[in-house]
C-alpha atoms as a PDB file:
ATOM      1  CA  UNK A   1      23.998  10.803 -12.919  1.00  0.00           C
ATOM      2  CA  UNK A   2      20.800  11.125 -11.392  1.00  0.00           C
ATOM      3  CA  UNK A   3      18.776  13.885 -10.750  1.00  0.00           C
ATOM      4  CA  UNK A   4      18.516  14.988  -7.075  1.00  0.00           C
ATOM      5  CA  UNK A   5      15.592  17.153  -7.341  1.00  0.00           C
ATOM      6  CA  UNK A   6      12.443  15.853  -6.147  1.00  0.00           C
ATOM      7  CA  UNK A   7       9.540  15.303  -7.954  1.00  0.00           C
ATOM      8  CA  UNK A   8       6.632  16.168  -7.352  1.00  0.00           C
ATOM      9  CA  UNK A   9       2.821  16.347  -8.821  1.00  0.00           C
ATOM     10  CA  UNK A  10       0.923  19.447  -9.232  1.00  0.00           C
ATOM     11  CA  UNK A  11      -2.410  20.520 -10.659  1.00  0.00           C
ATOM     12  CA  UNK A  12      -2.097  21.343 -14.234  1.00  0.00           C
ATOM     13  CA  UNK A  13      -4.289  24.683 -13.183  1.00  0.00           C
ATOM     14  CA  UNK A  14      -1.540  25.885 -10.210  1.00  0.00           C
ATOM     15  CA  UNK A  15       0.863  25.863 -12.695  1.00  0.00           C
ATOM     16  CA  UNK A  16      -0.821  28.056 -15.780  1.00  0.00           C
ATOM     17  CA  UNK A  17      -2.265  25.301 -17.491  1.00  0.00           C
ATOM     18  CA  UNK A  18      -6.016  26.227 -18.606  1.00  0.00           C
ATOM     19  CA  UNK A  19      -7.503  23.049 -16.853  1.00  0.00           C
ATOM     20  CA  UNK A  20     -10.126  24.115 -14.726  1.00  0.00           C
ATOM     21  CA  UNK A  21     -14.039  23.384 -15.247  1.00  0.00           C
ATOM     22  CA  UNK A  22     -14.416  27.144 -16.611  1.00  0.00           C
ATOM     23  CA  UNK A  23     -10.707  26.615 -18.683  1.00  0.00           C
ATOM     24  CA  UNK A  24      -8.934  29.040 -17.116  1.00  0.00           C
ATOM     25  CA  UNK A  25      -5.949  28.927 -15.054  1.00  0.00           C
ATOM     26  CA  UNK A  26      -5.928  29.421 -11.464  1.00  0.00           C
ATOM     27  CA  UNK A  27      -1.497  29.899 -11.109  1.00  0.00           C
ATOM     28  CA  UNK A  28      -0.300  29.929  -7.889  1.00  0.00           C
ATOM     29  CA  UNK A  29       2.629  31.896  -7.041  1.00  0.00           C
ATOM     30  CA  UNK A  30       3.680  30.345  -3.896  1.00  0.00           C
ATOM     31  CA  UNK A  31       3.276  26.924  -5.701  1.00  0.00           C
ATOM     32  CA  UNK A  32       5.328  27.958  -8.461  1.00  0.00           C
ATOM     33  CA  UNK A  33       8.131  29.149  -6.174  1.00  0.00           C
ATOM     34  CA  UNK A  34       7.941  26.004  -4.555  1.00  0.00           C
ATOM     35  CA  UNK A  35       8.427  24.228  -7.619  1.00  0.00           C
ATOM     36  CA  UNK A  36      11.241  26.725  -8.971  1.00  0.00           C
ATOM     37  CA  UNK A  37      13.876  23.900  -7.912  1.00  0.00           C
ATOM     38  CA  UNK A  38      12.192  21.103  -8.192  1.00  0.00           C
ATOM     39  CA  UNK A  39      10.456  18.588 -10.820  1.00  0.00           C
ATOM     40  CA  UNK A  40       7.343  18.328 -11.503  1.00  0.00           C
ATOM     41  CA  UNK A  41       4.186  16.433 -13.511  1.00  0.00           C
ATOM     42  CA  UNK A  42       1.174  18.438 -14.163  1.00  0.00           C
ATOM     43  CA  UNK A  43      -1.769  16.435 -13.539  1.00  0.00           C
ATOM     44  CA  UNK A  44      -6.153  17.576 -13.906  1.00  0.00           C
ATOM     45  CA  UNK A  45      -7.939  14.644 -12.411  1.00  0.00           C
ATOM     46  CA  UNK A  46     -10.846  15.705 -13.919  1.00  0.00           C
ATOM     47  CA  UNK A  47      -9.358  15.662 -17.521  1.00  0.00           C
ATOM     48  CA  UNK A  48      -7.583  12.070 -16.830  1.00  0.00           C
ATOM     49  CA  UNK A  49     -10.989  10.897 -15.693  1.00  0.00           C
ATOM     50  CA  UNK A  50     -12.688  11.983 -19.430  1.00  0.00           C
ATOM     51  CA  UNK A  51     -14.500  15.033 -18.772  1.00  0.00           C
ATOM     52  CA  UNK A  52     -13.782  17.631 -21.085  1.00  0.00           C
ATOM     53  CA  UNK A  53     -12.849  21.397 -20.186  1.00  0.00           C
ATOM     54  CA  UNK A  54     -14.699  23.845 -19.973  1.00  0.00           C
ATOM     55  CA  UNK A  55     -17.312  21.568 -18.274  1.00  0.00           C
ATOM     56  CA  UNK A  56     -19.882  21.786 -15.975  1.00  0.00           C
ATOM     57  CA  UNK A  57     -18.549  22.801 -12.017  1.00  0.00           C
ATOM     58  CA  UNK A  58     -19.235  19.840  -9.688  1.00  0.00           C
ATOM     59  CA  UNK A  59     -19.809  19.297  -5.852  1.00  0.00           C
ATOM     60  CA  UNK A  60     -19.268  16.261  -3.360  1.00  0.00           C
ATOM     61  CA  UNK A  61     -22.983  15.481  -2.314  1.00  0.00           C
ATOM     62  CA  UNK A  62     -23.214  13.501   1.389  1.00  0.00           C
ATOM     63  CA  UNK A  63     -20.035  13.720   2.301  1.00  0.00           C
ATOM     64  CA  UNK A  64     -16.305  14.068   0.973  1.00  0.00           C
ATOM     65  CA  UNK A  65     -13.541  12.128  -1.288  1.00  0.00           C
ATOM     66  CA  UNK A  66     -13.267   9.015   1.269  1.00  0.00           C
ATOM     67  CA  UNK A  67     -17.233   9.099   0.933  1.00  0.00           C
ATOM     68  CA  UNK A  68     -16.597   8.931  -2.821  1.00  0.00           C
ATOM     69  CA  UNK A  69     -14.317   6.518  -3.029  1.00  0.00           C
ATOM     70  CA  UNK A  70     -16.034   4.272  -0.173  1.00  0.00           C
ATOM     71  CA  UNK A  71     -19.764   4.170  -2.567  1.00  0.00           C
ATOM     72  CA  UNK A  72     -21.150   6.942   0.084  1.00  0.00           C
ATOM     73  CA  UNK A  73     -21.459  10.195  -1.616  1.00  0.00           C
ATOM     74  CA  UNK A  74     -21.333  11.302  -5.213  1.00  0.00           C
ATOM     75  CA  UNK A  75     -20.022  14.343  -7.190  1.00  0.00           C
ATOM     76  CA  UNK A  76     -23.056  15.671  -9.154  1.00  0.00           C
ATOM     77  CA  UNK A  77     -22.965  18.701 -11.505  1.00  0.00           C
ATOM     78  CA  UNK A  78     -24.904  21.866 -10.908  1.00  0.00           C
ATOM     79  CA  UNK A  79     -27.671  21.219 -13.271  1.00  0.00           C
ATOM     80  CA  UNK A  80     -27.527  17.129 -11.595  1.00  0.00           C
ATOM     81  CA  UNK A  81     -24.901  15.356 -13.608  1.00  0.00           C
ATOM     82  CA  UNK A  82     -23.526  12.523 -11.638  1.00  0.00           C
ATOM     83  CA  UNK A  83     -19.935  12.437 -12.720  1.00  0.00           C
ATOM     84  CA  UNK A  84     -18.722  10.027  -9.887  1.00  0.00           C
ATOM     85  CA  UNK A  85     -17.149   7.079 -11.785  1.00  0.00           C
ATOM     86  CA  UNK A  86     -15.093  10.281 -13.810  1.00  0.00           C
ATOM     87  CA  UNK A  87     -13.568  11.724 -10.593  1.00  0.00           C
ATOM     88  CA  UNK A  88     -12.677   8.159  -9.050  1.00  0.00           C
ATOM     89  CA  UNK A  89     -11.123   7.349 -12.622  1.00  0.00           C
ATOM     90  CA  UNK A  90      -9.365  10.663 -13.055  1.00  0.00           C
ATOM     91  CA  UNK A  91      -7.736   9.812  -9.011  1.00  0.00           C
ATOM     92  CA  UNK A  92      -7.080   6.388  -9.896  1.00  0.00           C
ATOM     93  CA  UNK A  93      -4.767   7.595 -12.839  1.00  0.00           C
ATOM     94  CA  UNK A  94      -2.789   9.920 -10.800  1.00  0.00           C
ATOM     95  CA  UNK A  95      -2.025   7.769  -8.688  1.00  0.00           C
ATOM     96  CA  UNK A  96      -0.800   5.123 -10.977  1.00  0.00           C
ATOM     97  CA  UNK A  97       1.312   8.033 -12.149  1.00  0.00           C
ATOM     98  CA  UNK A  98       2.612   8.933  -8.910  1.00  0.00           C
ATOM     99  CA  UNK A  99       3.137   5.269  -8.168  1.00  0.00           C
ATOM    100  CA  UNK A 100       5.318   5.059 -11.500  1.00  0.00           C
ATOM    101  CA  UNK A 101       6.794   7.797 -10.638  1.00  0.00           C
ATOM    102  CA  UNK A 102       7.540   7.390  -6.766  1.00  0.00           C
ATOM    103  CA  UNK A 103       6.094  10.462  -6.305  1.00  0.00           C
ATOM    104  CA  UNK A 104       5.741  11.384  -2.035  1.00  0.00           C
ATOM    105  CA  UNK A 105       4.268  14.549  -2.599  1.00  0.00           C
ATOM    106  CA  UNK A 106       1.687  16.304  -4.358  1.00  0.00           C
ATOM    107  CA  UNK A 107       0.625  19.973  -4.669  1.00  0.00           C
ATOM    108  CA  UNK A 108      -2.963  20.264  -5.251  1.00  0.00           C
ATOM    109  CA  UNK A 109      -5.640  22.730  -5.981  1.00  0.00           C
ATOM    110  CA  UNK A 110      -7.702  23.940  -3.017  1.00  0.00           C
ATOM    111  CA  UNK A 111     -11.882  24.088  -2.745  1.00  0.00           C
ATOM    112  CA  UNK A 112     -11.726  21.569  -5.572  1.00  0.00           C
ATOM    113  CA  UNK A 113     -13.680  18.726  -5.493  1.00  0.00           C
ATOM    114  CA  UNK A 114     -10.563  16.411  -7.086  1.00  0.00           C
ATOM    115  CA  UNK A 115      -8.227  17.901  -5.306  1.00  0.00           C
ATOM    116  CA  UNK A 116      -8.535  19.795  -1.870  1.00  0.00           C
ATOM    117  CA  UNK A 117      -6.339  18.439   0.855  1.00  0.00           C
ATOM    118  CA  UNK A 118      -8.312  20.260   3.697  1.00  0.00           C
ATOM    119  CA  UNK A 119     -11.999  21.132   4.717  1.00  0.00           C
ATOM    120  CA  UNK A 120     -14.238  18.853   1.846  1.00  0.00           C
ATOM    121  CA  UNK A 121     -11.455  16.719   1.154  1.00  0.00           C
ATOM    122  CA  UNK A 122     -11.322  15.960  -3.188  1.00  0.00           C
ATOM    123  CA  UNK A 123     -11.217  12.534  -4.542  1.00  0.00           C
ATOM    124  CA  UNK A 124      -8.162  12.631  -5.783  1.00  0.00           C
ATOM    125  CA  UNK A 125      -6.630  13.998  -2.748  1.00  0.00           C
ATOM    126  CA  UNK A 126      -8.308  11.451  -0.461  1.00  0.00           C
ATOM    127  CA  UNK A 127      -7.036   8.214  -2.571  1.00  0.00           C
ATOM    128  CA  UNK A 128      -3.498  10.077  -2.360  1.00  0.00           C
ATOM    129  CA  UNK A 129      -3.475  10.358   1.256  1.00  0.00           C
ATOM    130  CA  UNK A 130      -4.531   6.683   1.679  1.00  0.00           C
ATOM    131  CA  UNK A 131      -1.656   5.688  -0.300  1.00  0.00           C
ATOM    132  CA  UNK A 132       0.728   7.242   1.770  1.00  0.00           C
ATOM    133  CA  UNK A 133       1.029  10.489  -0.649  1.00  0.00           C
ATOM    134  CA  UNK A 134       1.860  13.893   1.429  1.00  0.00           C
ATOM    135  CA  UNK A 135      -0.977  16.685  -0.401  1.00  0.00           C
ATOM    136  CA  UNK A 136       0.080  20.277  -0.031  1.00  0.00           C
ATOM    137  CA  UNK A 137      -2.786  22.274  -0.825  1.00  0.00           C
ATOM    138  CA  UNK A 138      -2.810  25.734  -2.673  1.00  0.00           C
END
């Protein structure tokens, strides 16, 4: 019998997972309640895209996560980094996951530069979008 829960993915740091650039965990209550009957893949971008954690914060530079993924703007660490071939990695592997796993919906992290759904919109949360993937931000 199959399952009729959705599934859904959600960043690794909503849920308690120490994924963040500074490796701690930003769990969101209202995420977690939304997940309380539900299933769910933790996912960090920025991990599936090689960079370590802790690491080095980053910022979109000239524009946001379409600008990334179009060769417009770049996501460049504080001290200069450029780490934009990481991010569009990291967002290319979740959505091959959420591709795999027919995933419709994902709940991301907010003010991240993988992952917000609204104002800078993330890399990984652009390429979702343009795939058809719903992104509920928290």
């Amino acid at each position: 019998m199959r399952n009729q829960h959705p599934t859904y993915l959600v960043s690794a740091c909503l849920v308690g997972l120490c994924a963040r650039y500074d490796g701690q965990t930003k769990a969101n209550h209202d995420c977690l309640a939304q997940l309380k009957t539900a299933n769910w893949i933790p996912i960090c971008p920025e991990q599936l895209g090689g960079l370590p954690t802790p690491r080095e914060a980053a910022d979109i530079v000239g524009g946001d996560g379409t600008d990334v993924l179009a060769g417009k703007a770049r996501v460049i660490t504080k001290s200069g980094i450029d780490l934009t071939a990481d991010f569009i990695r990291g967002a290319e592997q979740v959505l091959h996951i959420a591709q795999l796993q027919h995933i419709s919906v994902a709940f991301l992290k907010a003010r991240s530069p993988s992952c917000a759904g609204q104002g800078i919109i993330g890399v990984t949360a652009a390429l979702l979008q343009s795939n058809g993937i719903e992104v509920k931000e928290f």
